[in-house]
Protein backbone atom coordinates (compact mmCIF):
# COMPACT_ATOMS: atom_id res chain seq x y z
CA UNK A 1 -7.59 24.62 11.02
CA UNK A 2 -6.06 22.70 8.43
CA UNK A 3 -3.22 21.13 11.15
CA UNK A 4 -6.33 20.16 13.50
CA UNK A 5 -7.83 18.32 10.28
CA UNK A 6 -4.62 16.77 9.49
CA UNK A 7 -4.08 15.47 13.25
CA UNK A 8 -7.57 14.39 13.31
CA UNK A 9 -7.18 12.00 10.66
CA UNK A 10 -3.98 10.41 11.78
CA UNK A 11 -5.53 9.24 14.74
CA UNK A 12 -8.47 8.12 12.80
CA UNK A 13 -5.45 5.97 11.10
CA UNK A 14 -4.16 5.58 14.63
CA UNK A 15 -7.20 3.78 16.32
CA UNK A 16 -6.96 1.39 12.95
CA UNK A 17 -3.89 0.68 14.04
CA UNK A 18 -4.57 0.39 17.56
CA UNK A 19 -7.72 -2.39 16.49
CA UNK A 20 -5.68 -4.05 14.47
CA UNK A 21 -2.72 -4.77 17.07
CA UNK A 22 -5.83 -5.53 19.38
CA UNK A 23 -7.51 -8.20 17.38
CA UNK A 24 -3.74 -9.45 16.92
CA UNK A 25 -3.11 -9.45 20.43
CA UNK A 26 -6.37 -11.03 21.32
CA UNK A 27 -6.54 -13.88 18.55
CA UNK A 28 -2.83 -14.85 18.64
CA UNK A 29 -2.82 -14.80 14.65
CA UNK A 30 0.55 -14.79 12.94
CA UNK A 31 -0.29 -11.98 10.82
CA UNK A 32 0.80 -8.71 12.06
CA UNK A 33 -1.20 -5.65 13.93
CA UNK A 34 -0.50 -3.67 11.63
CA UNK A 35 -1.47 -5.47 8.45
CA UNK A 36 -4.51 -6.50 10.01
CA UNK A 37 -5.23 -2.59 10.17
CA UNK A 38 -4.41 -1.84 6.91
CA UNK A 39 -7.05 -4.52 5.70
CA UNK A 40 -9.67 -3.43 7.96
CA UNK A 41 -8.88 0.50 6.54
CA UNK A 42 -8.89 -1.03 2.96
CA UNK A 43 -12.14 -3.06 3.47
CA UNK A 44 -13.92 0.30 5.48
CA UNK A 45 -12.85 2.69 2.08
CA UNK A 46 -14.35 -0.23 -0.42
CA UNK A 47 -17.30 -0.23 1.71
CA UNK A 48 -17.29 3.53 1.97
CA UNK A 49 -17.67 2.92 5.97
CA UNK A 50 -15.16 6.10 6.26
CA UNK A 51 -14.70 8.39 3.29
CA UNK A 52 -11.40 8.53 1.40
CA UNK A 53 -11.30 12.59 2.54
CA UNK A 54 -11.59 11.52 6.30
CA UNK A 55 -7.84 10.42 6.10
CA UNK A 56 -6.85 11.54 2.68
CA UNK A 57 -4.65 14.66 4.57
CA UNK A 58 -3.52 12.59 7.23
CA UNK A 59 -2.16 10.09 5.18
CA UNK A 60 -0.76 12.28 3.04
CA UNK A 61 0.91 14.43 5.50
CA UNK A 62 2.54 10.38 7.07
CA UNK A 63 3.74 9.83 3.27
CA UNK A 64 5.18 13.32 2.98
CA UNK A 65 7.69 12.56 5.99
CA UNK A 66 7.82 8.45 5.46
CA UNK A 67 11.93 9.05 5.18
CA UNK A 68 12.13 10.44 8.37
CA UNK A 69 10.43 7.11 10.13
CA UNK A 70 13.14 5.30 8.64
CA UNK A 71 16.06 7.21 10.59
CA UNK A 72 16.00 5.12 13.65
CA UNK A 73 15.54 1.81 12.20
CA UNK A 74 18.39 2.78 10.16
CA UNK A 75 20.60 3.74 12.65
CA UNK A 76 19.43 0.94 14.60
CA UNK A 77 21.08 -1.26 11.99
CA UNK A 78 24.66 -0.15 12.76
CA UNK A 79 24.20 -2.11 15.98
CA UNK A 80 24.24 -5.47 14.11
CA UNK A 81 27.32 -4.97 11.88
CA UNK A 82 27.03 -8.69 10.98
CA UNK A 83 24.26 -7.65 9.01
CA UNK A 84 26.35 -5.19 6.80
CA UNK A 85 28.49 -7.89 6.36
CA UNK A 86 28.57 -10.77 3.36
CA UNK A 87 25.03 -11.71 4.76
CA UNK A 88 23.78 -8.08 4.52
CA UNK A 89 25.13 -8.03 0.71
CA UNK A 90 22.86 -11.19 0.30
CA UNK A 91 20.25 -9.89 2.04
CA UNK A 92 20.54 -6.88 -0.24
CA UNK A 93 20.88 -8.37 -3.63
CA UNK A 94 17.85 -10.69 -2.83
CA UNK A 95 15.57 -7.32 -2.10
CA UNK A 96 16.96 -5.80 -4.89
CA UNK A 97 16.43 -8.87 -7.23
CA UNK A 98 12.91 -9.36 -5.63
CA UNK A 99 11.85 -5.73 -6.29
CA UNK A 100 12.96 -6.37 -10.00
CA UNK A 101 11.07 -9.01 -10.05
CA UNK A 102 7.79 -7.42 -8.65
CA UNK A 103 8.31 -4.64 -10.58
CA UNK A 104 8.44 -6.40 -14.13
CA UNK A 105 5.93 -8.57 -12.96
CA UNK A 106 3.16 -6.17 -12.16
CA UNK A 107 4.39 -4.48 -15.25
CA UNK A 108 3.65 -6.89 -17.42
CA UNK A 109 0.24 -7.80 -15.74
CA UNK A 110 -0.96 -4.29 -15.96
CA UNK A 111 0.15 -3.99 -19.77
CA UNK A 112 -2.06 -7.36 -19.77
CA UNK A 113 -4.96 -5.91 -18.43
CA UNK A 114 -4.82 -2.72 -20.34
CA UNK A 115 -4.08 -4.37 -23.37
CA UNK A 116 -7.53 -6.73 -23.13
CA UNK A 117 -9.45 -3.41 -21.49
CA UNK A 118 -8.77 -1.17 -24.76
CA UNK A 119 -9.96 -4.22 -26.96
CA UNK A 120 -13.29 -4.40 -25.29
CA UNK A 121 -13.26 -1.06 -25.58
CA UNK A 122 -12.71 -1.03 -29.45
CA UNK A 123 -14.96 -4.40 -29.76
CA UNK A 124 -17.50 -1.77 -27.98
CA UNK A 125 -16.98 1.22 -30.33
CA UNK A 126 -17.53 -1.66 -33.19
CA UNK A 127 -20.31 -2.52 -32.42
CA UNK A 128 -21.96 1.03 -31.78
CA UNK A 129 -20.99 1.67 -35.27
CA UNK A 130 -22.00 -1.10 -36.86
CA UNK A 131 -25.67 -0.91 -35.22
CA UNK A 132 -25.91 2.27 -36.32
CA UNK A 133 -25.06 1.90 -39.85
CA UNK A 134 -27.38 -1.36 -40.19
């Protein structure tokens, strides 16, 4: 039952996929099929037009063997050896350098955010206390 459920929900992901490549297709728009899908699946879960648990094992199941949907594209690469060449080191020192940079950035945002969250928090508590001893 549980594989049934699980194949179920990929091509619930599937037919996002296949709408988004379609509305690419059909309005010539230079973002991809694909990211087009994923914002339609992200605006449908905010919405709660389809239920986080109508995908949640599908998706899970796609992220559990994500490595192995790299393989061919990574084989694929040995056919270009100009690209493991001295532009493949630049190409990988700027993804490398532009992870780093995403990374500390989001870091520092988030410790931001949580930083200004806990003081409206404790401005909260505050003032609870401070009503009640009035």
């Amino acid at each position: 039952m549980k594989i049934i459920t699980i194949s179920l929900q990929i091509v619930i992901l599937y037919i996002f996929s296949f709408i988004g490549t379609a509305i690419h297709n059909f309005f010539h728009l230079a973002i991809p099929g694909s990211i087009i899908a994923l914002l339609l699946l992200f605006i449908c879960l905010c919405l709660k037009i389809v239920p986080v648990k109508f995908i949640e094992s599908g998706a899970a199941y796609l992220i559990s063997i994500l490595m192995l949907l790299f393989i061919p594209t990574t084989v694929g690469i040995m056919n270009y050896p100009s690209l493991l060449s001295i532009h493949g080191a630049l190409l990988v020192i700027t993804v490398l350098l532009s992870t780093i940079i995403s990374i500390a950035i989001s870091g520092t945002a988030s410790q931001f955010f949580e930083k200004k969250a806990q003081k409206r928090k404790d401005d909260k508590e505050c003032n609870k206390f401070s009503s009640h001893s009035a």
